[in-house]
N, C-alpha and C. Protein backbone atom coordinates (compact mmCIF):
# COMPACT_ATOMS: atom_id res chain seq x y z
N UNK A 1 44.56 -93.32 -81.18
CA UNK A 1 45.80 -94.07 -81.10
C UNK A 1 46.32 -94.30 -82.50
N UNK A 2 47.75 -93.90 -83.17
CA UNK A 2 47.93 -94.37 -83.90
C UNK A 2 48.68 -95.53 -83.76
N UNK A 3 48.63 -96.50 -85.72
CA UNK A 3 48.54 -97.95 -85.58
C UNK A 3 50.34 -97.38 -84.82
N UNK A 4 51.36 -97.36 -85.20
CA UNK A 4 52.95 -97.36 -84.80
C UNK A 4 53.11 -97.77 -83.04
N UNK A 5 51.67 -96.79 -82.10
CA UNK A 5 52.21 -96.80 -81.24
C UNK A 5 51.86 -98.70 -80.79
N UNK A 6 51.33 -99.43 -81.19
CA UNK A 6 51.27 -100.92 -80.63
C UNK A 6 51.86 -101.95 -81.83
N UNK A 7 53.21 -101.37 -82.69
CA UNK A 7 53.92 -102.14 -83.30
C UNK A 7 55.46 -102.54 -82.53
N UNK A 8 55.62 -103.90 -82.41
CA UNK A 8 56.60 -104.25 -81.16
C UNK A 8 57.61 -103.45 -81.66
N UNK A 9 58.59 -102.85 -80.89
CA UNK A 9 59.82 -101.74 -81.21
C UNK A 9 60.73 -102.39 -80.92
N UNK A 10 61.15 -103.66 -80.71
CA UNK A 10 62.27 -104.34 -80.13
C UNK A 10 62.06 -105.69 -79.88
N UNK A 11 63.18 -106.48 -80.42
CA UNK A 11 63.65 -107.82 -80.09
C UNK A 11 64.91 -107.95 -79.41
N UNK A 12 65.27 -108.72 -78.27
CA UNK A 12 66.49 -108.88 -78.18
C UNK A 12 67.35 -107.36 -77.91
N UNK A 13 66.66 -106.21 -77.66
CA UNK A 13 67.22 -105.46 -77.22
C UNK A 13 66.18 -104.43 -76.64
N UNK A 14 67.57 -103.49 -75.94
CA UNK A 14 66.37 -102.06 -75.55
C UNK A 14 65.88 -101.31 -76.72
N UNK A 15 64.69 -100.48 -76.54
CA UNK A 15 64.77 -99.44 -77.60
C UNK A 15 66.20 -98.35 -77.96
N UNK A 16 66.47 -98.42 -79.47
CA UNK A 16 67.45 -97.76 -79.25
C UNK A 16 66.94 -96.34 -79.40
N UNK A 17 67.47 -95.10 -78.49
CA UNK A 17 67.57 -93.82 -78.56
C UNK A 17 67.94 -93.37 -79.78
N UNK A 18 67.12 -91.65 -80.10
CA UNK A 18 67.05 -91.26 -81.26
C UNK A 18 69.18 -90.80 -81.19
N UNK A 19 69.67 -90.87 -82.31
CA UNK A 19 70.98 -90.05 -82.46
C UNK A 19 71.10 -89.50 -83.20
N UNK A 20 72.25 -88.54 -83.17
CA UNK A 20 72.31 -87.43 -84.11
C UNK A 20 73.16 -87.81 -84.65
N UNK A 21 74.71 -88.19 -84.26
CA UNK A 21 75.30 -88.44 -85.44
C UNK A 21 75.20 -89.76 -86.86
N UNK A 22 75.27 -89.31 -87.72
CA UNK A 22 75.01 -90.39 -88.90
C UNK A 22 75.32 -91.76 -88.78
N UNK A 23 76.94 -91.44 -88.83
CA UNK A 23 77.63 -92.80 -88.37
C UNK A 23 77.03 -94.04 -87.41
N UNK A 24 76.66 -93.18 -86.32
CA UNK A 24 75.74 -94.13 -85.27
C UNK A 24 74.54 -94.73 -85.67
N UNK A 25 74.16 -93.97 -86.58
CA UNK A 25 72.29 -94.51 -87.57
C UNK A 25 72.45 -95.63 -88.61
N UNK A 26 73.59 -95.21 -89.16
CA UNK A 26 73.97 -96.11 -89.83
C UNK A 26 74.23 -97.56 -89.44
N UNK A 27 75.23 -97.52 -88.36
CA UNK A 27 75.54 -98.48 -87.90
C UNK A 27 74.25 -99.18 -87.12
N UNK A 28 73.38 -99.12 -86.58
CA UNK A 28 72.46 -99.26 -85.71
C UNK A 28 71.74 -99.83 -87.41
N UNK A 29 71.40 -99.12 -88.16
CA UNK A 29 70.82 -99.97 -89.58
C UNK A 29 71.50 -100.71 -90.14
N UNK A 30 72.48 -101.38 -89.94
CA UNK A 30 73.44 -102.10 -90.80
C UNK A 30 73.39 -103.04 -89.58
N UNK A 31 73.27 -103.13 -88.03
CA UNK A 31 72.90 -104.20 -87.08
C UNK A 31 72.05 -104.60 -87.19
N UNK A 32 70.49 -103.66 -87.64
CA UNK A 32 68.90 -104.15 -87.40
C UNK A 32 68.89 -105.46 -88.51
N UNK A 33 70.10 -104.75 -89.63
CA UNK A 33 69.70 -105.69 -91.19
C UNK A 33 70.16 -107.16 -91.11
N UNK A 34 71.55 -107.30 -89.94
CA UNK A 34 72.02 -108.30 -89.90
C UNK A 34 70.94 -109.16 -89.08
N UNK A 35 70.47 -108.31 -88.02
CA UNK A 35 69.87 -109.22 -87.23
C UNK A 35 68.74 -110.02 -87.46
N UNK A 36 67.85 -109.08 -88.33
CA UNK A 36 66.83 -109.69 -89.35
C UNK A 36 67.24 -110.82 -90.12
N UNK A 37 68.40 -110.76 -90.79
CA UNK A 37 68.96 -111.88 -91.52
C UNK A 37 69.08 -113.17 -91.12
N UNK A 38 70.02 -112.61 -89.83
CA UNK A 38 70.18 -114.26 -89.33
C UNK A 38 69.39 -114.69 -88.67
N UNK A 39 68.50 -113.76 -87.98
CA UNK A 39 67.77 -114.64 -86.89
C UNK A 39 67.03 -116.50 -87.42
N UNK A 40 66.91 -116.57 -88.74
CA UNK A 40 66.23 -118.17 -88.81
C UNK A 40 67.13 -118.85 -88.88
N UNK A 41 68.61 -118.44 -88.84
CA UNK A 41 69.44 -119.25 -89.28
C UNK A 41 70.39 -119.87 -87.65
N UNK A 42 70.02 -120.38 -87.23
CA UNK A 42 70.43 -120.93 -85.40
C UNK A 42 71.69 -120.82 -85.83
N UNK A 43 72.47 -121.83 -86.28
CA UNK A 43 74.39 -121.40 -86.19
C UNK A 43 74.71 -120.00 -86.37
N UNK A 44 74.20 -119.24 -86.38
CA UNK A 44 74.52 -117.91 -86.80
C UNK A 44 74.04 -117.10 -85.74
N UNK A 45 73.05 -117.00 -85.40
CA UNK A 45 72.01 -115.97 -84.66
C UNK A 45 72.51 -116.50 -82.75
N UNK A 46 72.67 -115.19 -82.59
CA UNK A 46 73.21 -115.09 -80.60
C UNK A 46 72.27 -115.45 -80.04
N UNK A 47 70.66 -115.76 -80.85
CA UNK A 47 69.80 -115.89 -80.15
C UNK A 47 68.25 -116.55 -81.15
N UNK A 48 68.07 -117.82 -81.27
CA UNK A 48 67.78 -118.39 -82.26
C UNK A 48 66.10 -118.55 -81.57
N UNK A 49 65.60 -118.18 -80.29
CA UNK A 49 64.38 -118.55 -79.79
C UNK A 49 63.66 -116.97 -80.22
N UNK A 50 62.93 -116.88 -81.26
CA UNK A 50 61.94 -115.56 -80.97
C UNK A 50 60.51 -116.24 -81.68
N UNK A 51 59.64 -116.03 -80.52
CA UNK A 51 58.36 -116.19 -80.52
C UNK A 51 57.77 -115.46 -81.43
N UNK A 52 56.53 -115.79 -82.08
CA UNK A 52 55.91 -115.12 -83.20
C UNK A 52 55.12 -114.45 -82.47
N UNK A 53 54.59 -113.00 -82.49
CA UNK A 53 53.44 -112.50 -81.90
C UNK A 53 52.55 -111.63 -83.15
N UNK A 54 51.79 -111.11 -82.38
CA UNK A 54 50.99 -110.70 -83.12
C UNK A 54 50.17 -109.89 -82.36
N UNK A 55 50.13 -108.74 -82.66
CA UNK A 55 49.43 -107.17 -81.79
C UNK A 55 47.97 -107.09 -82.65
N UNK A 56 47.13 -107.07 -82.30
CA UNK A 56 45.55 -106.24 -82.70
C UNK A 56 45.11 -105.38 -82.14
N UNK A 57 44.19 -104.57 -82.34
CA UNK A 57 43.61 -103.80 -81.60
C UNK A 57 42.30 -103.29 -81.59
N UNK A 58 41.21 -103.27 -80.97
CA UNK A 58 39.90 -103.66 -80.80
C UNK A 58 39.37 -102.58 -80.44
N UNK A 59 37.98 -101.96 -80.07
CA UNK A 59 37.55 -100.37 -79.88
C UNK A 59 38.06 -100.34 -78.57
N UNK A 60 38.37 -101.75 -77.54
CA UNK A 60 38.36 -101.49 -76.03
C UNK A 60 39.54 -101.10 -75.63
N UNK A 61 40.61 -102.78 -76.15
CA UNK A 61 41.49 -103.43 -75.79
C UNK A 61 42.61 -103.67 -76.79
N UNK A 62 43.65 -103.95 -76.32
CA UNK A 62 44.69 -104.07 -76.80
C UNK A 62 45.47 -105.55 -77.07
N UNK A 63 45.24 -106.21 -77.59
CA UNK A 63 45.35 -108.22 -77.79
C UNK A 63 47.07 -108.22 -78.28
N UNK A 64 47.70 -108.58 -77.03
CA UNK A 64 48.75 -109.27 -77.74
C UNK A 64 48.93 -110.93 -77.41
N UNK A 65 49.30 -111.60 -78.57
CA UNK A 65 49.01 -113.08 -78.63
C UNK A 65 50.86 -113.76 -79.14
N UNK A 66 51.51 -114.40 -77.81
CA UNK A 66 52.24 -114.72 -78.70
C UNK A 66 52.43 -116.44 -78.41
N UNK A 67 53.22 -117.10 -79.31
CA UNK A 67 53.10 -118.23 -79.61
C UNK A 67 54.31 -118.75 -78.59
N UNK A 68 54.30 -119.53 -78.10
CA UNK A 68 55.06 -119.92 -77.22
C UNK A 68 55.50 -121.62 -76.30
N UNK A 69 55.44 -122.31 -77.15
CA UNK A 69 55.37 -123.93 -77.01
C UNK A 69 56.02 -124.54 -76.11
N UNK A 70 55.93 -125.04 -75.44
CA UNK A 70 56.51 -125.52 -74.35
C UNK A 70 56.84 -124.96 -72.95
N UNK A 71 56.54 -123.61 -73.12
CA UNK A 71 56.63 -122.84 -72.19
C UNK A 71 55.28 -122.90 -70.94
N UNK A 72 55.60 -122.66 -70.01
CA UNK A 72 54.44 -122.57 -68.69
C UNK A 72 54.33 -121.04 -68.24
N UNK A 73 53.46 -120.80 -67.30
CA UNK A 73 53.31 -119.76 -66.56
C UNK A 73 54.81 -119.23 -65.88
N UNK A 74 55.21 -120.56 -65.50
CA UNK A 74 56.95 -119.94 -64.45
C UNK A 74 57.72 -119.66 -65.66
N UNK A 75 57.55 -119.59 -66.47
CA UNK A 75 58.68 -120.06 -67.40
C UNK A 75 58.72 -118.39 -68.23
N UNK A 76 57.55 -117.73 -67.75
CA UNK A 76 57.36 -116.54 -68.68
C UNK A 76 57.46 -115.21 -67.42
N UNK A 77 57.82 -114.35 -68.04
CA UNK A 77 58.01 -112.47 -67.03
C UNK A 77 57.11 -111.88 -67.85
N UNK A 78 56.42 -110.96 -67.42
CA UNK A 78 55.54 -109.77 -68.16
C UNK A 78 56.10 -108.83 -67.38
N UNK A 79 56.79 -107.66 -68.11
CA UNK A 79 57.16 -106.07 -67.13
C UNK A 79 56.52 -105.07 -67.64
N UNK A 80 55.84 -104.45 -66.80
CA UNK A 80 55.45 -102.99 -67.94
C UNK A 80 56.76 -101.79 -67.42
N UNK A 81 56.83 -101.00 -68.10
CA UNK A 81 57.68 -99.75 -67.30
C UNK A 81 58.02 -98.90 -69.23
N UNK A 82 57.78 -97.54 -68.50
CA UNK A 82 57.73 -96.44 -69.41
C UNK A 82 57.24 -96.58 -70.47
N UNK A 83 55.76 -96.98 -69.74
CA UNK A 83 54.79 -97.50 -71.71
C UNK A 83 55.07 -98.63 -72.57
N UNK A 84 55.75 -99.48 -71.91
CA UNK A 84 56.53 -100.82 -72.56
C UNK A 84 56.60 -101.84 -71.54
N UNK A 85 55.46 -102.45 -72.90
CA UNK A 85 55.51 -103.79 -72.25
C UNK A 85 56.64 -104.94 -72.90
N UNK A 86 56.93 -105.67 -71.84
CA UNK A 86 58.21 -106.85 -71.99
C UNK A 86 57.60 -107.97 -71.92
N UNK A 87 57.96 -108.85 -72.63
CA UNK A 87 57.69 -109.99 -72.41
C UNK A 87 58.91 -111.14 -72.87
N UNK A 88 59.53 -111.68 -71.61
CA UNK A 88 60.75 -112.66 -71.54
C UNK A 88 60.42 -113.45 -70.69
N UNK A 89 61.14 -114.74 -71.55
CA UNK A 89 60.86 -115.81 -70.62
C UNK A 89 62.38 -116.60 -71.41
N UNK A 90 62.37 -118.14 -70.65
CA UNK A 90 63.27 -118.89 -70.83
C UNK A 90 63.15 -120.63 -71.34
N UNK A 91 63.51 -121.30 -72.17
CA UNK A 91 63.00 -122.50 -72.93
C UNK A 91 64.00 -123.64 -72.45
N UNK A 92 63.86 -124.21 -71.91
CA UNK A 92 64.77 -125.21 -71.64
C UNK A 92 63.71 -126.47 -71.87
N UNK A 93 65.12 -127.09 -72.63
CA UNK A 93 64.24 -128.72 -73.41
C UNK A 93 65.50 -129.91 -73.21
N UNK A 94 65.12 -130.75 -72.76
CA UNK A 94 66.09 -131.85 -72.62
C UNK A 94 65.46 -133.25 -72.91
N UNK A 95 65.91 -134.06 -73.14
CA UNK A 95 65.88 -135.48 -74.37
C UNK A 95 66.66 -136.75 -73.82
N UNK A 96 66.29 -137.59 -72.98
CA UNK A 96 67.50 -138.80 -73.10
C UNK A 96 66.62 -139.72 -73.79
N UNK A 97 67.82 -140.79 -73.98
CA UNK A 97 66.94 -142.21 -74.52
C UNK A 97 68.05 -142.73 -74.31
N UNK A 98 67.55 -143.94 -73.15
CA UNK A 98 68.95 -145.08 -73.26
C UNK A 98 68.33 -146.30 -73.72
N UNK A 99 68.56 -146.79 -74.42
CA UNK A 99 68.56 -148.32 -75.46
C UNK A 99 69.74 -149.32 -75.28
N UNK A 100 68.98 -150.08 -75.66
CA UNK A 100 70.65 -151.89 -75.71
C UNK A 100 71.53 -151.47 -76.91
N UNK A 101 71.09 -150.27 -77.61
CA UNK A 101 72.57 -150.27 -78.74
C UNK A 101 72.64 -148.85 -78.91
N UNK A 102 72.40 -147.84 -78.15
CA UNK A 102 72.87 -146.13 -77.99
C UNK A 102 72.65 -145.87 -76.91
N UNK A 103 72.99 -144.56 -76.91
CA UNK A 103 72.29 -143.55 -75.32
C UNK A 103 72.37 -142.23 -75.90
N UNK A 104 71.42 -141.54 -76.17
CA UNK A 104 71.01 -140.43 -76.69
C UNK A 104 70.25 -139.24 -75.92
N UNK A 105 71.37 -138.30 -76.20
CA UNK A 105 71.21 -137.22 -75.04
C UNK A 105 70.89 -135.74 -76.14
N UNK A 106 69.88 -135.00 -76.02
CA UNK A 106 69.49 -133.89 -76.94
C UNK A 106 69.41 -132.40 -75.46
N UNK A 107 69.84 -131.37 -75.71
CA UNK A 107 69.29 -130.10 -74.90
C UNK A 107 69.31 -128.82 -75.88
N UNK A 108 68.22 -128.45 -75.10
CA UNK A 108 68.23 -126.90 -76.31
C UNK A 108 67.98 -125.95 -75.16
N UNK A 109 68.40 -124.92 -75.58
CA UNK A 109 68.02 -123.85 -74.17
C UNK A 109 67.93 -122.80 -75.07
N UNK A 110 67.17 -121.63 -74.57
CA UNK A 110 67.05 -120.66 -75.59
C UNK A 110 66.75 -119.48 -74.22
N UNK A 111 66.44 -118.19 -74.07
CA UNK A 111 65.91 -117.29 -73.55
C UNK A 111 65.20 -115.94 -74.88
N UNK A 112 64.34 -115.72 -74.89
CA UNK A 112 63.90 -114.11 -75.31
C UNK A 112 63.34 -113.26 -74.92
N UNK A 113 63.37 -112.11 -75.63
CA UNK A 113 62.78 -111.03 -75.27
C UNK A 113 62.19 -109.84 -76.10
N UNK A 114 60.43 -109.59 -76.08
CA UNK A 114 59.59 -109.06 -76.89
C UNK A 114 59.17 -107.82 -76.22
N UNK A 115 59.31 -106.80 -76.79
CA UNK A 115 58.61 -105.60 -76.35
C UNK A 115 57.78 -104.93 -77.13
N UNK A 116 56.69 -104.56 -76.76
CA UNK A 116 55.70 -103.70 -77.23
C UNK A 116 55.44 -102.36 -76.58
N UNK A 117 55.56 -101.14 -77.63
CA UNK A 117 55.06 -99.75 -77.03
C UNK A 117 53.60 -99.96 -76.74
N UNK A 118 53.67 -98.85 -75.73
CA UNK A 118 51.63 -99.78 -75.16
C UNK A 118 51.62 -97.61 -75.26
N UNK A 119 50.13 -97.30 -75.37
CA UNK A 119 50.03 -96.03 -75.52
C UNK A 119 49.50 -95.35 -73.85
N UNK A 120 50.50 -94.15 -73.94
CA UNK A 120 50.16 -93.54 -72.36
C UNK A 120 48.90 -93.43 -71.75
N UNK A 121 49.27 -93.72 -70.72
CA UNK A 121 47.93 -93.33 -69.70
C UNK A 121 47.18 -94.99 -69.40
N UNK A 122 47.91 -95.75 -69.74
CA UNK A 122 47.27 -96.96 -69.53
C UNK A 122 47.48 -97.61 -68.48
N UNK A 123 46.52 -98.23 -67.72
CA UNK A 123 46.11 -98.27 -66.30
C UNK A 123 46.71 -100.00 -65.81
N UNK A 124 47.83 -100.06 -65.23
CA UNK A 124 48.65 -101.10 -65.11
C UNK A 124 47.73 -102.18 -64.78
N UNK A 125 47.49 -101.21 -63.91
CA UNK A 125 46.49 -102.82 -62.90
C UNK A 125 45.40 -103.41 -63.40
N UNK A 126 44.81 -103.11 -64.89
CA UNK A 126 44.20 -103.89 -65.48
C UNK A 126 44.56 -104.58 -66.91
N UNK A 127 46.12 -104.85 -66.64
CA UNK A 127 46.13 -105.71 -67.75
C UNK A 127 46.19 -106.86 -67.15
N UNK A 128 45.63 -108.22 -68.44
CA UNK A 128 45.45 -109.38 -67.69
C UNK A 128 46.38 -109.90 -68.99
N UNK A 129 47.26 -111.41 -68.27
CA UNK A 129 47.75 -112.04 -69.21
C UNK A 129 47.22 -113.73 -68.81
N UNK A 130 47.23 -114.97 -69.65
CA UNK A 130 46.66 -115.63 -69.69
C UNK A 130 47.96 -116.58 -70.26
N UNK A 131 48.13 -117.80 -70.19
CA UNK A 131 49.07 -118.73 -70.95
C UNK A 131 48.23 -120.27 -70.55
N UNK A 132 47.82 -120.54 -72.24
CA UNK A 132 47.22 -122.04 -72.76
C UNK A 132 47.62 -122.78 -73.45
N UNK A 133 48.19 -123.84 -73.74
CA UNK A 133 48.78 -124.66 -74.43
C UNK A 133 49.52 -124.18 -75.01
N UNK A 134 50.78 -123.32 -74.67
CA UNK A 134 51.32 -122.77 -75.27
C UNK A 134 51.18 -121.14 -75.95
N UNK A 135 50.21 -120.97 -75.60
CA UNK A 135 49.74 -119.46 -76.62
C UNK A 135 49.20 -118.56 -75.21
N UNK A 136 50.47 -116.97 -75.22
CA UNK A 136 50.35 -116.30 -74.02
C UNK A 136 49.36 -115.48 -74.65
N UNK A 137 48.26 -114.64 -73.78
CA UNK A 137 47.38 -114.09 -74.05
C UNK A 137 47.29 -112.89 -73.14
N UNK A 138 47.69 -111.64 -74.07
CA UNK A 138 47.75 -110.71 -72.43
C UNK A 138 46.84 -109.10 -73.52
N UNK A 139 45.92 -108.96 -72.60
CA UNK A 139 44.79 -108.20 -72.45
C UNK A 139 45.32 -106.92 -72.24
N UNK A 140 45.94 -105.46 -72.71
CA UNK A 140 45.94 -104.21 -71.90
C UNK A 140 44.53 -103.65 -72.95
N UNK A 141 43.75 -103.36 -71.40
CA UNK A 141 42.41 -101.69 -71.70
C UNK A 141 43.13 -100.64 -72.35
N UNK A 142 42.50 -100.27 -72.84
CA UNK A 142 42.75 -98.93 -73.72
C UNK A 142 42.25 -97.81 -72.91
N UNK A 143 43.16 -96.82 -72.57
CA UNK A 143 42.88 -95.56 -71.98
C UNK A 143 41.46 -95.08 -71.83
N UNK A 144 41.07 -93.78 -71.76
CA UNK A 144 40.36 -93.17 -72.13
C UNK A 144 40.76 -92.19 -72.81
N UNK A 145 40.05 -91.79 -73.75
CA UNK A 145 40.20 -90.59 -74.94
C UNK A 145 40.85 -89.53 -74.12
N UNK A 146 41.90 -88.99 -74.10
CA UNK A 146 42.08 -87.43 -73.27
C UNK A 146 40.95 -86.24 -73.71
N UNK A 147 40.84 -85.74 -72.71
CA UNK A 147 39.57 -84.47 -72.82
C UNK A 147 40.35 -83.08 -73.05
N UNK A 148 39.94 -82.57 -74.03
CA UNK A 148 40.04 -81.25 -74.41
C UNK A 148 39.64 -80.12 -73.29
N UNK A 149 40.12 -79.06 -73.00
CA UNK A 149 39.50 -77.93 -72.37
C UNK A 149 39.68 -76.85 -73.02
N UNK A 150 38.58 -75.55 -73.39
CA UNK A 150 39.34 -74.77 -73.43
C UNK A 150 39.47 -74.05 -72.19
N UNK A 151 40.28 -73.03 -72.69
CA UNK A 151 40.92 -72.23 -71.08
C UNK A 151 40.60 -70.61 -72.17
N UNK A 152 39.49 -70.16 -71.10
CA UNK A 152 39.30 -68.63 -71.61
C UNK A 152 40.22 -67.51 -71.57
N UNK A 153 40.95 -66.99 -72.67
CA UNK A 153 41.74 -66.00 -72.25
C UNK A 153 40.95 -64.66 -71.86
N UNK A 154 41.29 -64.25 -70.62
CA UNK A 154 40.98 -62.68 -69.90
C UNK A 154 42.03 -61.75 -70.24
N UNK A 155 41.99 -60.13 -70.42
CA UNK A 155 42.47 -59.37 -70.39
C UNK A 155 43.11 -58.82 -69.38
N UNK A 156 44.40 -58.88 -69.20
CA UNK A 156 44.63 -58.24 -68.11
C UNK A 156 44.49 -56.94 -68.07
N UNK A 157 44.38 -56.62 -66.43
CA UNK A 157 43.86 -55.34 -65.76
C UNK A 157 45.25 -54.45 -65.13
């Protein structure tokens, strides 16, 4: 496995497709740069909730760990589909305080979305995901090695 194929390929969007013309590469790098930019900056960014994760990878298994506070089990989606795994969920936080001299009302709402390339041949039905005080924990097995054959060439007759 190389390291690329379990580096997340996407925030906040699909993978984008390879293109040929320049113009389009360009532009697509001149979006990635903005988006990097603003994302810490909330008045700015379309989307100010992205979870920190963090991919490892072990002789077995595949550890992705991401940070996620306040969030529950309902509150989170895991999708796999075409070697990609998703992980979105939604943050809703709300705040009153009524007192003898204010009334103080706070909401934050956020939604995201994390994807990781996971490497082919990996067997759906044994990934496990886990969510503890906040910190999602999701387990994909690692394939098995593909097997070589050779194939004897005969002479035809």
């Amino acid at each position: 496995m190389t390291v690329k194929s379990v580096i997340p390929v996407a925030q906040d969007r699909v993978v984008a497709r390879k293109e040929s013309n320049p113009f389009s590469l360009l532009q697509h790098e001149i979006d990635r740069l903005f988006d990097g930019f603003t994302r810490n900056f909330a008045p700015f960014s379309q989307n100010p909730v992205v979870p920190n994760m963090d991919v490892a990878e072990t002789e077995k298994e595949i550890e992705i760990t991401a940070e996620l506070p306040g969030l529950e089990e309902k509150d989170v989606q895991i999708n796999v589909a075409d070697n990609l795994l998703t992980i979105r969920g939604e943050k809703k936080n709300e705040r009153e305080e009524k007192e003898k001299d204010y009334h103080l009302v706070e909401r934050s709402y956020g939604s995201f979305l994390r994807t990781v390339e996971l490497p082919p041949g990996v067997n759906l039905d044994t990934i496990k995901a886990t969510i503890a005080k906040g910190i999602l924990k999701v387990t994909v097995p690692k394939p098995a090695p593909s097997q070589m054959k050779k194939i004897e060439v005969k002479t035809a007759a």
